[in-house]
PDB file of N, CA and C in Angstrom:
ATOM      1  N   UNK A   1      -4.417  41.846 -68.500  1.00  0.00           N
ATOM      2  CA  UNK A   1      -3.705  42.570 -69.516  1.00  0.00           C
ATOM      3  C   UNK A   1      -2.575  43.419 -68.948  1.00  0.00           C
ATOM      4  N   UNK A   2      -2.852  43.682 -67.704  1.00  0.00           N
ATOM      5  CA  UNK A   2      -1.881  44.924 -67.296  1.00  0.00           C
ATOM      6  C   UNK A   2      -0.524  44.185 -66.677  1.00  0.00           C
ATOM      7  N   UNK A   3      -0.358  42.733 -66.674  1.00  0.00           N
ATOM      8  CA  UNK A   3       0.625  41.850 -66.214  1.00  0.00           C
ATOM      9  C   UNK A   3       1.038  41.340 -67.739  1.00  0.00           C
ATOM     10  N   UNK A   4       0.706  41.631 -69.121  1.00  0.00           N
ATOM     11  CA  UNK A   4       1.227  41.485 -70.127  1.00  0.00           C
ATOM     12  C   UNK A   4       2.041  42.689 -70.864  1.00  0.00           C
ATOM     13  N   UNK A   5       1.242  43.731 -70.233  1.00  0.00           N
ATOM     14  CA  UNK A   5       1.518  45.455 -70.571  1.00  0.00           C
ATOM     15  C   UNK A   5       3.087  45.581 -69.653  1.00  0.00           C
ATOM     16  N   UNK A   6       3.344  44.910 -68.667  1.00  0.00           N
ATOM     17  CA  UNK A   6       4.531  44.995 -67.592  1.00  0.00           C
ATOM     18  C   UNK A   6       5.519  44.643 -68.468  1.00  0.00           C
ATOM     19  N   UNK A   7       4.917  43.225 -68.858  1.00  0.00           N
ATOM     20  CA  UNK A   7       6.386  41.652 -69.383  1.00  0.00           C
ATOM     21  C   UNK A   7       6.943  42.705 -70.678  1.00  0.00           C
ATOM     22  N   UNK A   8       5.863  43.510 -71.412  1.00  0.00           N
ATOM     23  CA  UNK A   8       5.962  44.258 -72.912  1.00  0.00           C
ATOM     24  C   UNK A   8       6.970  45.425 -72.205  1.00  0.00           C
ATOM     25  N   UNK A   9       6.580  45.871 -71.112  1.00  0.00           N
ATOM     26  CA  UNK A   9       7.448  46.980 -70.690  1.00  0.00           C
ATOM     27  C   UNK A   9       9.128  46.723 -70.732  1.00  0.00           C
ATOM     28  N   UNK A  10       8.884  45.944 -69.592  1.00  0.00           N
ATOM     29  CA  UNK A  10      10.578  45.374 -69.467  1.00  0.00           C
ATOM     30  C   UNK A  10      11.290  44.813 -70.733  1.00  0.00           C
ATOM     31  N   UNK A  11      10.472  44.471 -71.552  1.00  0.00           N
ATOM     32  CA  UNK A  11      11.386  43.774 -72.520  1.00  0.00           C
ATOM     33  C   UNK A  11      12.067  44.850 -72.991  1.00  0.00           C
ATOM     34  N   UNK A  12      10.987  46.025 -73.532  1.00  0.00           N
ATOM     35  CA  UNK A  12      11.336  47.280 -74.611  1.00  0.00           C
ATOM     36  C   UNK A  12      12.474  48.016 -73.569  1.00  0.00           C
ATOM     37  N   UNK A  13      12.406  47.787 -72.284  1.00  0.00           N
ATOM     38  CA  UNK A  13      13.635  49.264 -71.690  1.00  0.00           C
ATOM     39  C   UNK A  13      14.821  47.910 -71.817  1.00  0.00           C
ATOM     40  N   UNK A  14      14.628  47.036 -71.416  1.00  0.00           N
ATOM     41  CA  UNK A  14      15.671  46.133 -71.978  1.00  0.00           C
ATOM     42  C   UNK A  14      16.572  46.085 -73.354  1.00  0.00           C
ATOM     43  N   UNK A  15      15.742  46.086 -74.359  1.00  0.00           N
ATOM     44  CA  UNK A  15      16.556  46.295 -75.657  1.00  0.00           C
ATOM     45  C   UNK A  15      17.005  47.623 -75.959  1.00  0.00           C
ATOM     46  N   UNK A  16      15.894  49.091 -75.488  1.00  0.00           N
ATOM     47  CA  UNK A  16      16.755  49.629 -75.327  1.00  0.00           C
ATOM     48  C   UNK A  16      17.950  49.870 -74.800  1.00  0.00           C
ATOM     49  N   UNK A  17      17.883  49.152 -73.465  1.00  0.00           N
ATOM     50  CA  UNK A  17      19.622  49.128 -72.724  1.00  0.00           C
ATOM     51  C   UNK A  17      20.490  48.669 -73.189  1.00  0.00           C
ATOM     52  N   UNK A  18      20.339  47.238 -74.208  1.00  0.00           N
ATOM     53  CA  UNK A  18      21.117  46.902 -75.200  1.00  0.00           C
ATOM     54  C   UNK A  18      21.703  47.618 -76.593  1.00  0.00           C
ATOM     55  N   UNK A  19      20.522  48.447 -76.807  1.00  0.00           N
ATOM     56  CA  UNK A  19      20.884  49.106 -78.371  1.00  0.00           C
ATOM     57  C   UNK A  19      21.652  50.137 -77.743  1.00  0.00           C
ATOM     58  N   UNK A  20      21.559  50.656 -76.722  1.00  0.00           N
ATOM     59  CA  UNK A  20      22.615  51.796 -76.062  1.00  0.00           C
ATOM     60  C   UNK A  20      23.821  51.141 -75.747  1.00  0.00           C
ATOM     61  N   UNK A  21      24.151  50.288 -75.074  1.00  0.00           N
ATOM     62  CA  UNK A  21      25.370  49.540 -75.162  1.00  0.00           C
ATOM     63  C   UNK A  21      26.057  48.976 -76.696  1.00  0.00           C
ATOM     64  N   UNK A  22      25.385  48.784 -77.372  1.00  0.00           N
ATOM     65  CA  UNK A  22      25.712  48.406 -78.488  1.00  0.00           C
ATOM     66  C   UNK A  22      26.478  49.650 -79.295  1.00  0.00           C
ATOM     67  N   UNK A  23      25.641  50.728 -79.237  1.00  0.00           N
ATOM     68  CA  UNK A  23      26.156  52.005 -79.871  1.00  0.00           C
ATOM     69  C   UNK A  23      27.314  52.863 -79.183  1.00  0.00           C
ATOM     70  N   UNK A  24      27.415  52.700 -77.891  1.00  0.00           N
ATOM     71  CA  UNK A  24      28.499  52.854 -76.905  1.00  0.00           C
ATOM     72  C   UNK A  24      29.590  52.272 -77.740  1.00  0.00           C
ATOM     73  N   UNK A  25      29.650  50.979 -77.594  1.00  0.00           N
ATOM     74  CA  UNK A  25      30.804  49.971 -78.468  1.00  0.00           C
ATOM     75  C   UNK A  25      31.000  50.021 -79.021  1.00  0.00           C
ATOM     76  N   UNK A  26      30.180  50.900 -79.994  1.00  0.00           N
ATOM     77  CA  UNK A  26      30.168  50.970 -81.782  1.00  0.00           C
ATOM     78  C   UNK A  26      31.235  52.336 -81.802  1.00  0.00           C
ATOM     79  N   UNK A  27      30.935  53.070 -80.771  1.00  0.00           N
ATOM     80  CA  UNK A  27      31.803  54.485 -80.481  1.00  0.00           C
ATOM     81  C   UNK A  27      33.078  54.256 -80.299  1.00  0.00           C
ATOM     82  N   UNK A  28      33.237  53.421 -79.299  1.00  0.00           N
ATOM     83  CA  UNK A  28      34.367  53.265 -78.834  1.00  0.00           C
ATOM     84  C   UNK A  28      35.202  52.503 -79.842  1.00  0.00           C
ATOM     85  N   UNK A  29      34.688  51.483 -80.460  1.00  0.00           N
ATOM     86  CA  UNK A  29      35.546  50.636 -81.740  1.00  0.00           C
ATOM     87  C   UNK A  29      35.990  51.543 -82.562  1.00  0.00           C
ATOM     88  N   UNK A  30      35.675  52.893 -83.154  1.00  0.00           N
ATOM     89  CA  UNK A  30      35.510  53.330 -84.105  1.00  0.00           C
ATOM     90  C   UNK A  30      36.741  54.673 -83.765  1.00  0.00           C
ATOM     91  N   UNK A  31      36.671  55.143 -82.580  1.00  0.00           N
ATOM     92  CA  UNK A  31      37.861  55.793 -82.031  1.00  0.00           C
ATOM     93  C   UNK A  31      38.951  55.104 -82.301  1.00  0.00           C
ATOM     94  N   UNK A  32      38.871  53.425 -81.815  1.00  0.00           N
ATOM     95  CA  UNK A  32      40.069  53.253 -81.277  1.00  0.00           C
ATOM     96  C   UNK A  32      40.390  52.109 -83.264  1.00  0.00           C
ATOM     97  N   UNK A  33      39.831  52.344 -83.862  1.00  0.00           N
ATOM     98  CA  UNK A  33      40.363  52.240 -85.432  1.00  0.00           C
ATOM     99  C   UNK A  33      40.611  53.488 -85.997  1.00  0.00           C
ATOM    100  N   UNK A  34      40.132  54.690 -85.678  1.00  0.00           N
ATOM    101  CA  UNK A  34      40.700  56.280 -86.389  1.00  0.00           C
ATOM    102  C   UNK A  34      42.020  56.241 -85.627  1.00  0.00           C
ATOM    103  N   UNK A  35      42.262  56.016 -84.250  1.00  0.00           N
ATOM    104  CA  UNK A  35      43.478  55.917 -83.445  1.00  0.00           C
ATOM    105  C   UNK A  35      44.556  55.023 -84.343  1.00  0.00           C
ATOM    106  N   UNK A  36      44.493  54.074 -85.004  1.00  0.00           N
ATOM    107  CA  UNK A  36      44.857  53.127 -85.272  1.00  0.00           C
ATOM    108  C   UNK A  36      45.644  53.381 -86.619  1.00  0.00           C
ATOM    109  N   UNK A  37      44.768  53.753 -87.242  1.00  0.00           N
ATOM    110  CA  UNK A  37      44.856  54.569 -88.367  1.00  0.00           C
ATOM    111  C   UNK A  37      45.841  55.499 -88.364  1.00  0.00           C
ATOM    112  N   UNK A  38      45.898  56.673 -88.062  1.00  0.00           N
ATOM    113  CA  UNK A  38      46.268  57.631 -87.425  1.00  0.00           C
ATOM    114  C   UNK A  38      47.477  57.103 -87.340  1.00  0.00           C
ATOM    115  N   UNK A  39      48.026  56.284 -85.998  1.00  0.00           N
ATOM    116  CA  UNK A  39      49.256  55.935 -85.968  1.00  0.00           C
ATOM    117  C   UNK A  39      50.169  55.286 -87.198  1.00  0.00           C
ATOM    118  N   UNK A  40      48.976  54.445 -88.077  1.00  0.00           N
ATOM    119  CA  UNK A  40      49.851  53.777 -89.026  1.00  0.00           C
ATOM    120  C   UNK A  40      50.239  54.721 -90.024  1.00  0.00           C
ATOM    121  N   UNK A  41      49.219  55.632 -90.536  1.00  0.00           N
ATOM    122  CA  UNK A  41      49.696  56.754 -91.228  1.00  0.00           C
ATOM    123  C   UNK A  41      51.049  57.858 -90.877  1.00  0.00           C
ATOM    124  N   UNK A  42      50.910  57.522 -89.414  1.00  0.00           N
ATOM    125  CA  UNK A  42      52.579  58.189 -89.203  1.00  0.00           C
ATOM    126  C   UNK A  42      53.738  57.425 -89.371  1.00  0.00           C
ATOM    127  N   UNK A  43      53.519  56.135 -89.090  1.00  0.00           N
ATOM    128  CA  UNK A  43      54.493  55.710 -89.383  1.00  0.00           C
ATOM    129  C   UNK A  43      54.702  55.488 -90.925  1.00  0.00           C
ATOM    130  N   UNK A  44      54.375  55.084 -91.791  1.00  0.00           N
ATOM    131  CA  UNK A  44      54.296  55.238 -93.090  1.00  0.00           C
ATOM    132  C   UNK A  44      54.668  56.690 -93.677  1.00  0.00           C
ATOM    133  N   UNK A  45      54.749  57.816 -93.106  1.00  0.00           N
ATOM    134  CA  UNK A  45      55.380  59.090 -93.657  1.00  0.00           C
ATOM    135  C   UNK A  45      56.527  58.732 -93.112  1.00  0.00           C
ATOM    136  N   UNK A  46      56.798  57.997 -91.848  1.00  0.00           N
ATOM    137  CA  UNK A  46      58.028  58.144 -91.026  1.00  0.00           C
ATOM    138  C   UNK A  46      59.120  57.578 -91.757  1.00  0.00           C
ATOM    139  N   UNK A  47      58.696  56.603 -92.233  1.00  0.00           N
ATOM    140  CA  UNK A  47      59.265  55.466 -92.994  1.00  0.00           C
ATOM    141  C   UNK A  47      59.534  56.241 -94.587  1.00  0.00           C
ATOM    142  N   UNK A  48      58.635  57.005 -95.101  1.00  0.00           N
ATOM    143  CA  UNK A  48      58.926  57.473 -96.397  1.00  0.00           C
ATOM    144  C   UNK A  48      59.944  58.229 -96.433  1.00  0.00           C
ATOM    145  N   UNK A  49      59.971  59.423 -95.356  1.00  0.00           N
ATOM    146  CA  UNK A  49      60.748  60.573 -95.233  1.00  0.00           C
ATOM    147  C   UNK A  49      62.279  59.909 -94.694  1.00  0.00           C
ATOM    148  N   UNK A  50      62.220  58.627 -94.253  1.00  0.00           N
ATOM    149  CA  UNK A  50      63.420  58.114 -93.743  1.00  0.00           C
ATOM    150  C   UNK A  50      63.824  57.593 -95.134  1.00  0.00           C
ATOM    151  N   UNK A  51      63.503  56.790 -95.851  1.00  0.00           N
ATOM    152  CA  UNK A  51      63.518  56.220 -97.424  1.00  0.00           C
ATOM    153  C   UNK A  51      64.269  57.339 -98.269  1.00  0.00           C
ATOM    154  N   UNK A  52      63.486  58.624 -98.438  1.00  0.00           N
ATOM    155  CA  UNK A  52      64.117  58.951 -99.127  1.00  0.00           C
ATOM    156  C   UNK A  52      64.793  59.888 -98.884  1.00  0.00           C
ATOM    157  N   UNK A  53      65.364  60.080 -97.700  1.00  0.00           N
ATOM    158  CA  UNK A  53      67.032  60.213 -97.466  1.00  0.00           C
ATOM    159  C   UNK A  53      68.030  59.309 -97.715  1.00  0.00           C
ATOM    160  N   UNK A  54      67.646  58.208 -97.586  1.00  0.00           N
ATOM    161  CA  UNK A  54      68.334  57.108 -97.867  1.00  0.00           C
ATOM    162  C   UNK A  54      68.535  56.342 -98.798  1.00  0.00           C
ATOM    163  N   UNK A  55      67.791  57.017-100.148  1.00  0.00           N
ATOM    164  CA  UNK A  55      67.838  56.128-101.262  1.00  0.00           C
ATOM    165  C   UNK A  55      68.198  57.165-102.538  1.00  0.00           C
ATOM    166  N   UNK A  56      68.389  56.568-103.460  1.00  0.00           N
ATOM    167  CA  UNK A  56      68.470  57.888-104.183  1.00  0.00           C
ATOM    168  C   UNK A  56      67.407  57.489-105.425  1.00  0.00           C
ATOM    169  N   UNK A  57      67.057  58.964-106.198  1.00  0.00           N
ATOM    170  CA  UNK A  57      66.011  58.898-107.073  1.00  0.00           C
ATOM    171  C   UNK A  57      65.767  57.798-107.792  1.00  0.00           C
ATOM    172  N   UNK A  58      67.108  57.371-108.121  1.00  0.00           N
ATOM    173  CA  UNK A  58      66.642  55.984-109.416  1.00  0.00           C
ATOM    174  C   UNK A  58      66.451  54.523-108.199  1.00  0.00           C
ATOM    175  N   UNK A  59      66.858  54.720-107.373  1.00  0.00           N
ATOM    176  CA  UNK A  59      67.012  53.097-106.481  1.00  0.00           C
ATOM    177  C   UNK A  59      65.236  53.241-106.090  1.00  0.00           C
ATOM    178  N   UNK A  60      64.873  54.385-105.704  1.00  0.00           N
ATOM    179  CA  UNK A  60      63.504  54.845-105.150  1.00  0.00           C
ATOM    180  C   UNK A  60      62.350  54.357-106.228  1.00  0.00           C
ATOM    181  N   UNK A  61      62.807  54.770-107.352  1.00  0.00           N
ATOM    182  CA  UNK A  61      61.704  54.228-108.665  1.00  0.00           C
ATOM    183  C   UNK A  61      61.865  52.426-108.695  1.00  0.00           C
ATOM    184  N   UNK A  62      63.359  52.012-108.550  1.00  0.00           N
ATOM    185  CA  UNK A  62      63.019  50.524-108.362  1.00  0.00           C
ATOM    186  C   UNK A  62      62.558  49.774-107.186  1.00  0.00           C
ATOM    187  N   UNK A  63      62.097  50.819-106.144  1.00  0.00           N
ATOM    188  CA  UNK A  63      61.484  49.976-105.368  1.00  0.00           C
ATOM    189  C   UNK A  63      60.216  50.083-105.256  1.00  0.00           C
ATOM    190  N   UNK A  64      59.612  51.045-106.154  1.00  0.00           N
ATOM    191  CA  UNK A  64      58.053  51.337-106.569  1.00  0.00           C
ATOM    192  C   UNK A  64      57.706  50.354-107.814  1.00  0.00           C
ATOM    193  N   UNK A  65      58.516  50.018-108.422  1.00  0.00           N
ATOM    194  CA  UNK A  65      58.263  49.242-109.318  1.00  0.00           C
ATOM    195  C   UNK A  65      58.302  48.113-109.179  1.00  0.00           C
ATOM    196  N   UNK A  66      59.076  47.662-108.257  1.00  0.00           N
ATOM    197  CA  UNK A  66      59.375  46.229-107.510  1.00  0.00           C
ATOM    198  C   UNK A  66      58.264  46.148-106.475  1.00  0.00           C
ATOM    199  N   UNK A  67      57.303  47.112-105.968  1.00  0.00           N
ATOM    200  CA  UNK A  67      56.084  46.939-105.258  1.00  0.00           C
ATOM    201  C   UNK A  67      55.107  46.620-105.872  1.00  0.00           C
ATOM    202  N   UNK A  68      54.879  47.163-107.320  1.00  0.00           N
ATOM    203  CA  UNK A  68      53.665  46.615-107.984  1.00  0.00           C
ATOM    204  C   UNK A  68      53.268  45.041-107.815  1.00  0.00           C
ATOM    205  N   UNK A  69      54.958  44.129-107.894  1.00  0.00           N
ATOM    206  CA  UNK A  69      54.791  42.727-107.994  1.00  0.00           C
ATOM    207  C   UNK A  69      55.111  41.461-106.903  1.00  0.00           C
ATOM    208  N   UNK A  70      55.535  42.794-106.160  1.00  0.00           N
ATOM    209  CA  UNK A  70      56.550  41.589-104.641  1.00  0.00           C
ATOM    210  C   UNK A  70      56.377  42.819-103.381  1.00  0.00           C
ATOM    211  N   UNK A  71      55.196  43.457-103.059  1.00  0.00           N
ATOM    212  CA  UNK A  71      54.833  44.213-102.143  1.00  0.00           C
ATOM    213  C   UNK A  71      55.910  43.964-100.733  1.00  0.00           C
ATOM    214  N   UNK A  72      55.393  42.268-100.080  1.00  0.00           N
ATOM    215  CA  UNK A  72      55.941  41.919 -98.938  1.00  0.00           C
ATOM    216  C   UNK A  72      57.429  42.037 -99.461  1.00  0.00           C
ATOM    217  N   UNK A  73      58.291  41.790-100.450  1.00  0.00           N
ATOM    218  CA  UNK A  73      59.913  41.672-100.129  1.00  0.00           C
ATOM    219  C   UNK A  73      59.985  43.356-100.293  1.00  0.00           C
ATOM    220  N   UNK A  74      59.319  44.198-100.940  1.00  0.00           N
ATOM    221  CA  UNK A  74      60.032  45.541-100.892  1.00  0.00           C
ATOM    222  C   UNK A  74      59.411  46.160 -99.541  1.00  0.00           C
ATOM    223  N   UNK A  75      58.637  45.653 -98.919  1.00  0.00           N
ATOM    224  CA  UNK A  75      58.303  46.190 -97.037  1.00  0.00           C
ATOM    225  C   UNK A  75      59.445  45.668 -96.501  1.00  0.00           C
ATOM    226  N   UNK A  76      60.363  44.331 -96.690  1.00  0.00           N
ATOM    227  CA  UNK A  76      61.135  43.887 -95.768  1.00  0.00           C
ATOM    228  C   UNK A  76      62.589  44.206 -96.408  1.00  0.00           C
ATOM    229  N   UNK A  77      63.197  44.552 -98.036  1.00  0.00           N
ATOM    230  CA  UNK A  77      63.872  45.637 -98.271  1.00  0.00           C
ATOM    231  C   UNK A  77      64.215  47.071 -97.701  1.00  0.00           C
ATOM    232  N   UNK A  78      62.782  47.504 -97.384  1.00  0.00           N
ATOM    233  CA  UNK A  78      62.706  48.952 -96.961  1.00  0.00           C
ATOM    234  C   UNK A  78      63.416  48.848 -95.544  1.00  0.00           C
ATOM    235  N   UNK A  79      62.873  47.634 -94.467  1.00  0.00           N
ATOM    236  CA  UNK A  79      63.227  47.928 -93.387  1.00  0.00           C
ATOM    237  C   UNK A  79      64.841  47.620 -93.000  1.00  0.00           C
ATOM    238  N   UNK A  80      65.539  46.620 -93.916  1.00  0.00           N
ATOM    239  CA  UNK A  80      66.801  46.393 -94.003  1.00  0.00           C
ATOM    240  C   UNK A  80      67.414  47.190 -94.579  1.00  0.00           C
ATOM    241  N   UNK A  81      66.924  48.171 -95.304  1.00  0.00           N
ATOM    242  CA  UNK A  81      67.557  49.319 -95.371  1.00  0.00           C
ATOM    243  C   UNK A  81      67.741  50.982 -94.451  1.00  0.00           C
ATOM    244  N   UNK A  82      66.133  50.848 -93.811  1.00  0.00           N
ATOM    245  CA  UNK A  82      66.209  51.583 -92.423  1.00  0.00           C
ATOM    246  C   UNK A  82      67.460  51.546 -91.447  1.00  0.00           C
ATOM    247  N   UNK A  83      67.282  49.930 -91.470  1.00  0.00           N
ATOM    248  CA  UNK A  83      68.132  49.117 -89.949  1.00  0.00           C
ATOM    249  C   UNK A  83      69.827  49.361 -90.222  1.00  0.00           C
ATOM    250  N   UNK A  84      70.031  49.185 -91.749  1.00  0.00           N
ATOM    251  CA  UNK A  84      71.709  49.210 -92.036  1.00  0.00           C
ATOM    252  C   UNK A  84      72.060  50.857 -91.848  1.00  0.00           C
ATOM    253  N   UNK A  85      71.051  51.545 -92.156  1.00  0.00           N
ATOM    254  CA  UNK A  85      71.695  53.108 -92.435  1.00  0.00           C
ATOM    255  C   UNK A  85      71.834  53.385 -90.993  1.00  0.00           C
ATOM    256  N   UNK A  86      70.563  52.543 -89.997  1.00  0.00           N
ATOM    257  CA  UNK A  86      70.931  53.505 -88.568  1.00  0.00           C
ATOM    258  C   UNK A  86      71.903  52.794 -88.035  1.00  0.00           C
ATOM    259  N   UNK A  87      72.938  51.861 -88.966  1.00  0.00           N
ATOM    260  CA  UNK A  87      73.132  51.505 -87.954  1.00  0.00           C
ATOM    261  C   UNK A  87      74.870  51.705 -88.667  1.00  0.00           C
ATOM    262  N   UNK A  88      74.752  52.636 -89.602  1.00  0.00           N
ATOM    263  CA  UNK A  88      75.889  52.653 -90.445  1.00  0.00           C
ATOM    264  C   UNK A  88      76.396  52.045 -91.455  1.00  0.00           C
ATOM    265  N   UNK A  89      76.003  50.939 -91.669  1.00  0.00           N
ATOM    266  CA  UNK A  89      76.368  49.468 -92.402  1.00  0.00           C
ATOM    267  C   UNK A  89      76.368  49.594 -94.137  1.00  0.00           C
ATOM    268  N   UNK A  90      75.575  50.806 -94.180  1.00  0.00           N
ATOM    269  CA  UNK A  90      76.023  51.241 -95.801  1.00  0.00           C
ATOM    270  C   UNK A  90      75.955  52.860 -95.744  1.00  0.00           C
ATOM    271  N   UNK A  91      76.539  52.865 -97.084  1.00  0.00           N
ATOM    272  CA  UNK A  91      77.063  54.705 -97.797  1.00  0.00           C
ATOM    273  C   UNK A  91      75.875  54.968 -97.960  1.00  0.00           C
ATOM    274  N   UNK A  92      75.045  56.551 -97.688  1.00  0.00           N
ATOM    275  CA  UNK A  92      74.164  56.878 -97.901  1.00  0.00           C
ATOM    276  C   UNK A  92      74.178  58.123 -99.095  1.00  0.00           C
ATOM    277  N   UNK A  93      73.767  58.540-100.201  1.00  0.00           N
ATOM    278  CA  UNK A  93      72.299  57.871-100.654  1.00  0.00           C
ATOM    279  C   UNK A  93      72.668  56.216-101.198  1.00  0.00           C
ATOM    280  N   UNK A  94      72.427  55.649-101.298  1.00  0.00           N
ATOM    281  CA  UNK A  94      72.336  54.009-101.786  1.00  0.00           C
ATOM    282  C   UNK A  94      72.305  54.662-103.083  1.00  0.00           C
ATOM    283  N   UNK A  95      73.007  53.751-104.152  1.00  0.00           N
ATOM    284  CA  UNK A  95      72.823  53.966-105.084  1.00  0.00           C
ATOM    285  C   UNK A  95      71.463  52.978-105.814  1.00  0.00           C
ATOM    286  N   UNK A  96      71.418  53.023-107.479  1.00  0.00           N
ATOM    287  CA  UNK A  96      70.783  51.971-108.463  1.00  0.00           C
ATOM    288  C   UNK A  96      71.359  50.771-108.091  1.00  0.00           C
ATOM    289  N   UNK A  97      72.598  50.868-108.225  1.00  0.00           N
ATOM    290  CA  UNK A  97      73.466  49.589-108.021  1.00  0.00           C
ATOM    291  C   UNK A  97      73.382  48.825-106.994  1.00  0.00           C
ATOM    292  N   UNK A  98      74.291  49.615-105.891  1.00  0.00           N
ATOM    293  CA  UNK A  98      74.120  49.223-104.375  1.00  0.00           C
ATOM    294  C   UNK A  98      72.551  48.766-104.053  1.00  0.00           C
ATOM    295  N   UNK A  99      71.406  48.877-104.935  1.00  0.00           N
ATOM    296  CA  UNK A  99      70.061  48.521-104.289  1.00  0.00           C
ATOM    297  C   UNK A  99      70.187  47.400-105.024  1.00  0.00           C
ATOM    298  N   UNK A 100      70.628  47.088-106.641  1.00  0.00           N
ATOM    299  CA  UNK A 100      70.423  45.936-107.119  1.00  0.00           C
ATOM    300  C   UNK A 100      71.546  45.113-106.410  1.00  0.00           C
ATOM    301  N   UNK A 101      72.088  45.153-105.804  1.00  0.00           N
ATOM    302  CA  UNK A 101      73.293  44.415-105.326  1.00  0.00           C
ATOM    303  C   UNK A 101      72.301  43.340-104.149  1.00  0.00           C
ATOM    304  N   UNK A 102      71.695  44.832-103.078  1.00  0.00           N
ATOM    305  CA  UNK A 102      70.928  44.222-101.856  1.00  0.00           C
ATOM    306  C   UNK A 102      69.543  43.438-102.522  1.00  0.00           C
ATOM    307  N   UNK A 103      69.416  43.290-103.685  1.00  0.00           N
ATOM    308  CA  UNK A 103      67.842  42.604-103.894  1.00  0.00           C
ATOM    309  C   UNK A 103      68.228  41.142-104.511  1.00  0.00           C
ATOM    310  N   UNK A 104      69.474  41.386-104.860  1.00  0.00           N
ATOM    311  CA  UNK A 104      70.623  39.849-105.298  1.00  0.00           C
ATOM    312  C   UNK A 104      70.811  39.317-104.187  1.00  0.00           C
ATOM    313  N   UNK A 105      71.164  39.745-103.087  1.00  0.00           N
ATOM    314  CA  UNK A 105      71.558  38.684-102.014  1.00  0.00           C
ATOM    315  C   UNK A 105      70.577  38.216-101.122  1.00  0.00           C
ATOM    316  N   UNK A 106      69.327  39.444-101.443  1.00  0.00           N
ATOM    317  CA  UNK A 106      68.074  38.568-100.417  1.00  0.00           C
ATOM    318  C   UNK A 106      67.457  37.949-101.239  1.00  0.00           C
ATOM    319  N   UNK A 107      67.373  37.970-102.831  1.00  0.00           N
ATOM    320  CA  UNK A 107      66.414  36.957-103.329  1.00  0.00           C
ATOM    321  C   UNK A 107      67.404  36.181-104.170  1.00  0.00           C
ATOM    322  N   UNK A 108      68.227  35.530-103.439  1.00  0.00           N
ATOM    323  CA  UNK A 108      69.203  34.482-104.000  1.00  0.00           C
ATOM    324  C   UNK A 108      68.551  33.210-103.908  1.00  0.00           C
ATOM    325  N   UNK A 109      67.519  32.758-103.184  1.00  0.00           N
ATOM    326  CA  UNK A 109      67.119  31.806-103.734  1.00  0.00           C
ATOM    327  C   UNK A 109      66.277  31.156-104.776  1.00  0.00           C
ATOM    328  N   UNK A 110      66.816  30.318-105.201  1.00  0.00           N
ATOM    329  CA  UNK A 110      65.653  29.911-106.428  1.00  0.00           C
ATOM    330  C   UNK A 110      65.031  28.754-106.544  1.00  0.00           C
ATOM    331  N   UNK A 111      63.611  28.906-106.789  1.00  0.00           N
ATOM    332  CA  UNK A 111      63.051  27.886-107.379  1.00  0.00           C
ATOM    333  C   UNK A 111      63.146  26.451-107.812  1.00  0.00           C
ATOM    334  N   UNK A 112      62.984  25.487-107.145  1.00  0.00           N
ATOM    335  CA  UNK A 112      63.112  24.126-108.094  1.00  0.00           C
ATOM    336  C   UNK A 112      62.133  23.545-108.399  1.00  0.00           C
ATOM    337  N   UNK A 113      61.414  23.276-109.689  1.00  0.00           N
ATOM    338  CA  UNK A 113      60.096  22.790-110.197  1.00  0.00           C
ATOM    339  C   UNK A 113      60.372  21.530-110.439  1.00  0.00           C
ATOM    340  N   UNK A 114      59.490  20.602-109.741  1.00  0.00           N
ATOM    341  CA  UNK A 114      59.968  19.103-110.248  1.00  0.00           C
ATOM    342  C   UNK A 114      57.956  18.769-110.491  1.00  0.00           C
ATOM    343  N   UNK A 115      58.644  17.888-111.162  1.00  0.00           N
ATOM    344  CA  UNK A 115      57.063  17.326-112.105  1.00  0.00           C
ATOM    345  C   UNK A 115      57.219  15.725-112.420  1.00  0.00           C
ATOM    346  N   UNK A 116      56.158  15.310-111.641  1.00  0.00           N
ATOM    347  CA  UNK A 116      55.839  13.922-111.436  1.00  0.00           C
ATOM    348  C   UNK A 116      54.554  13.308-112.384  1.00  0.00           C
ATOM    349  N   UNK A 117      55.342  12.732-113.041  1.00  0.00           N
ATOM    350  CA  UNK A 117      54.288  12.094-114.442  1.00  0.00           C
ATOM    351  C   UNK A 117      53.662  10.505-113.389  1.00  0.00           C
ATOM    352  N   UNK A 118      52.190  10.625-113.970  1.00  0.00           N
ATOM    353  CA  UNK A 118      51.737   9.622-113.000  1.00  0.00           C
ATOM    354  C   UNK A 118      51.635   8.287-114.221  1.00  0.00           C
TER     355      UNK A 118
END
């Protein structure tokens, strides 16, 4: 019995060594997603507080409203509008206009539905 009482021993400090490693990892994952976090939340103020210097009240409501339905083109709006202001390329505040102008030339393409009768 006392060579079954051993095999029972080692197993149990064994899984404990595992459930401690496990919870180690569990620590460390969990830092490095609050870290993660953390950073994306700055950039997302960074990006707001840059926005709305750069936009003006009414262009700002159409791009909240244009997020409800086309999220990804008003993330890649926002940043072509970051990129032109730092880089001079338009009058700042942007107007209503000047924003409907820039949402005409990036979503100039359209659609062709073709339908095949069998």
């Amino acid at each position: 019995m006392s060579e079954l009482d051993e095999i029972r021993r080692r197993r149990m400090e064994q899984l404990q060594q595992q459930q401690m490693a496990a919870q180690q990892q569990q620590g460390t994952n969990y830092q490095q997603m609050q870290q993660e976090e953390q950073m994306r939340q700055q950039y997302e103020a960074q990006k707001k507080n840059a926005l709305r210097q750069i936009l003006s009240p009414e262009a700002r409501q159409r791009l909240a409203n244009l997020r409800l339905t086309k999220a990804e083109l008003v993330n890649a709006i926002e940043m072509q509008l970051i990129q032109m202001a730092q880089s001079g390329r338009i009058q700042i505040p942007v107007s209503d206009a000047t924003l409907k102008q820039i949402l005409r030339e990036t979503t100039n393409t359209k659609r062709e539905i073709h339908i095949t009768r069998k």
